[in-house]
C-alpha atoms as a PDB file:
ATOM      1  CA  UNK A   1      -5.463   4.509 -25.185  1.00  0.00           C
ATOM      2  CA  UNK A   2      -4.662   3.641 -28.747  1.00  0.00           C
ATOM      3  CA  UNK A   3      -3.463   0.536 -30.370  1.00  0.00           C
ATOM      4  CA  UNK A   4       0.296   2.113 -30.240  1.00  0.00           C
ATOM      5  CA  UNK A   5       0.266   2.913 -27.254  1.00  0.00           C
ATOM      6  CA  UNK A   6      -1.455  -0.626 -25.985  1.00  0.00           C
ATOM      7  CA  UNK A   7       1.449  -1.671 -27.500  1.00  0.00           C
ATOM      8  CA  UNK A   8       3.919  -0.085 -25.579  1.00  0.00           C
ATOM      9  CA  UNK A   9       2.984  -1.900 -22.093  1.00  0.00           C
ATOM     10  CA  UNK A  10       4.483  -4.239 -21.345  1.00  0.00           C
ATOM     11  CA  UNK A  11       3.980  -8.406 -19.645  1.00  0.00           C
ATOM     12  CA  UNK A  12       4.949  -7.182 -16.347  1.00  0.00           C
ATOM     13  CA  UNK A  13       2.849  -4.547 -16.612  1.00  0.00           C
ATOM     14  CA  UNK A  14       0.238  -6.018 -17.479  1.00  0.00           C
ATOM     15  CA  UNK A  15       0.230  -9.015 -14.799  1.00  0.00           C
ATOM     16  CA  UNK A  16       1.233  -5.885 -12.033  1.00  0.00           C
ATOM     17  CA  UNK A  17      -2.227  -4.395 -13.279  1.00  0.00           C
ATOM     18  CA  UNK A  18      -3.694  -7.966 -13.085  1.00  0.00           C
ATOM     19  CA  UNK A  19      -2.546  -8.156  -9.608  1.00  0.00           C
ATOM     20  CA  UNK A  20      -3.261  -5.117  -8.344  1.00  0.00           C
ATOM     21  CA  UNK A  21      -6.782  -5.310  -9.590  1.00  0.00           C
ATOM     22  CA  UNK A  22      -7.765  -8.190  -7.749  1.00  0.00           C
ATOM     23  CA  UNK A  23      -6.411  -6.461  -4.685  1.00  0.00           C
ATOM     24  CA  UNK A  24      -3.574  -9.268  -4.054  1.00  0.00           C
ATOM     25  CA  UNK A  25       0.241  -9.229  -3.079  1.00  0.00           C
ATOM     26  CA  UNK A  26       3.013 -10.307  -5.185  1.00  0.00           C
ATOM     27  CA  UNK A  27       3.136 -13.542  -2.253  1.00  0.00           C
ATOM     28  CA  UNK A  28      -0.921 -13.831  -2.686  1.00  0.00           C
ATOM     29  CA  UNK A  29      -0.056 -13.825  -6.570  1.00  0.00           C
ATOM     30  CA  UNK A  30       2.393 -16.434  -5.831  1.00  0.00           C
ATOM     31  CA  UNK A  31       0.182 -18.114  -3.260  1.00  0.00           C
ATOM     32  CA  UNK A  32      -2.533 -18.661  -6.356  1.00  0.00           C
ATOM     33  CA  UNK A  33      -0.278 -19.372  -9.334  1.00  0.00           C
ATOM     34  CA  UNK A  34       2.179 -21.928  -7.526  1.00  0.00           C
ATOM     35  CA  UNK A  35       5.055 -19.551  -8.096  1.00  0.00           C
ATOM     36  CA  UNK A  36       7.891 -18.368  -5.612  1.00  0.00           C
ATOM     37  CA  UNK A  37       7.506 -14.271  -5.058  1.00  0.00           C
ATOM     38  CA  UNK A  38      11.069 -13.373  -6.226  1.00  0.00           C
ATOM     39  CA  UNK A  39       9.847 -15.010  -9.491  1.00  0.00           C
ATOM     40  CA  UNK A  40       6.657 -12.902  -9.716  1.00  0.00           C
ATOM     41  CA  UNK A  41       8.669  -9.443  -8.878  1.00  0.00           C
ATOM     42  CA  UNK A  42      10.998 -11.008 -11.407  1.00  0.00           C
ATOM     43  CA  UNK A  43       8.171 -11.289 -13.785  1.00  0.00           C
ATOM     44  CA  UNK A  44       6.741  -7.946 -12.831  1.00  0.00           C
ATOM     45  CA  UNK A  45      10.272  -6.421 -13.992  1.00  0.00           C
ATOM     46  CA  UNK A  46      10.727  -7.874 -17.211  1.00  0.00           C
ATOM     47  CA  UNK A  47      13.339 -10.321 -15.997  1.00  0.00           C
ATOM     48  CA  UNK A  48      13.657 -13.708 -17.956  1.00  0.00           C
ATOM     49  CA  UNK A  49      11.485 -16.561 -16.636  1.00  0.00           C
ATOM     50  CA  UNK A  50      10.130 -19.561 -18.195  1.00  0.00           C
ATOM     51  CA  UNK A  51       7.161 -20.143 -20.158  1.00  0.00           C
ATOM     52  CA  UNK A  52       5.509 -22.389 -18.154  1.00  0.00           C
ATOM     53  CA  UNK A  53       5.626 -19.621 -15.381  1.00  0.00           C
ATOM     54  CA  UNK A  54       4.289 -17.508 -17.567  1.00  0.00           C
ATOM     55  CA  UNK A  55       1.098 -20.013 -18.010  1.00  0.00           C
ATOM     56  CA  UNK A  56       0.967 -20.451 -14.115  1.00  0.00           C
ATOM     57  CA  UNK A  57       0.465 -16.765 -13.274  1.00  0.00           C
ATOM     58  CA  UNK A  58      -1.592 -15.940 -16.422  1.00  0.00           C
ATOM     59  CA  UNK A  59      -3.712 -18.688 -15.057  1.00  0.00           C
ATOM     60  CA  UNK A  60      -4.134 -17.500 -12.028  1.00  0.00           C
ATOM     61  CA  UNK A  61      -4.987 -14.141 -12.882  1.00  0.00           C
ATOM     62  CA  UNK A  62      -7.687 -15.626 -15.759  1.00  0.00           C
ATOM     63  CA  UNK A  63      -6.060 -13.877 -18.413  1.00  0.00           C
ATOM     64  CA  UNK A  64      -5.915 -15.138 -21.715  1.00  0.00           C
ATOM     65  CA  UNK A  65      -2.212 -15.334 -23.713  1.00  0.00           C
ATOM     66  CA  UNK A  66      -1.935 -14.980 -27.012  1.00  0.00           C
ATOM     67  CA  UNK A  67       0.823 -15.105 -29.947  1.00  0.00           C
ATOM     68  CA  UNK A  68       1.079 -12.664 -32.581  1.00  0.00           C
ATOM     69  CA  UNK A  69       3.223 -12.278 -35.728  1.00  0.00           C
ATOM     70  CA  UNK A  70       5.324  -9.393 -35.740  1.00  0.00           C
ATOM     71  CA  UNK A  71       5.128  -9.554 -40.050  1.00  0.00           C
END
């Protein structure tokens, strides 16, 4: 996969991957990360939640977030 296309997926693809990968449920994912299921299929859809919930299930899934400038 190139950079481009790395580009091109996106959070709640990423944390679906996550998930998925360690074999667990969106309610195990919730389970682990302190977070309600609706909010992780939320998440999982590109829906708007919260950063904090963001840290939670980043956490929880032991990835690592990180800004970047768009300029």
């Amino acid at each position: 996969m190139n950079e481009k296309q790395c580009e091109q997926v996106s959070f709640g693809e990423t944390i679906r991957e996550a998930r998925k990968k360690r074999g667990w449920s969106q309610t195990e994912l919730g389970q682990q990360s302190g977070v309600s299921r609706p909010t992780i299929a939320r998440v999982e859809a590109n829906g708007d939640v919260t950063t904090a919930t963001i840290v939670k299930i980043a956490q929880a899934l032991g990835l690592k977030l990180e800004l970047k400038d768009s300029g």
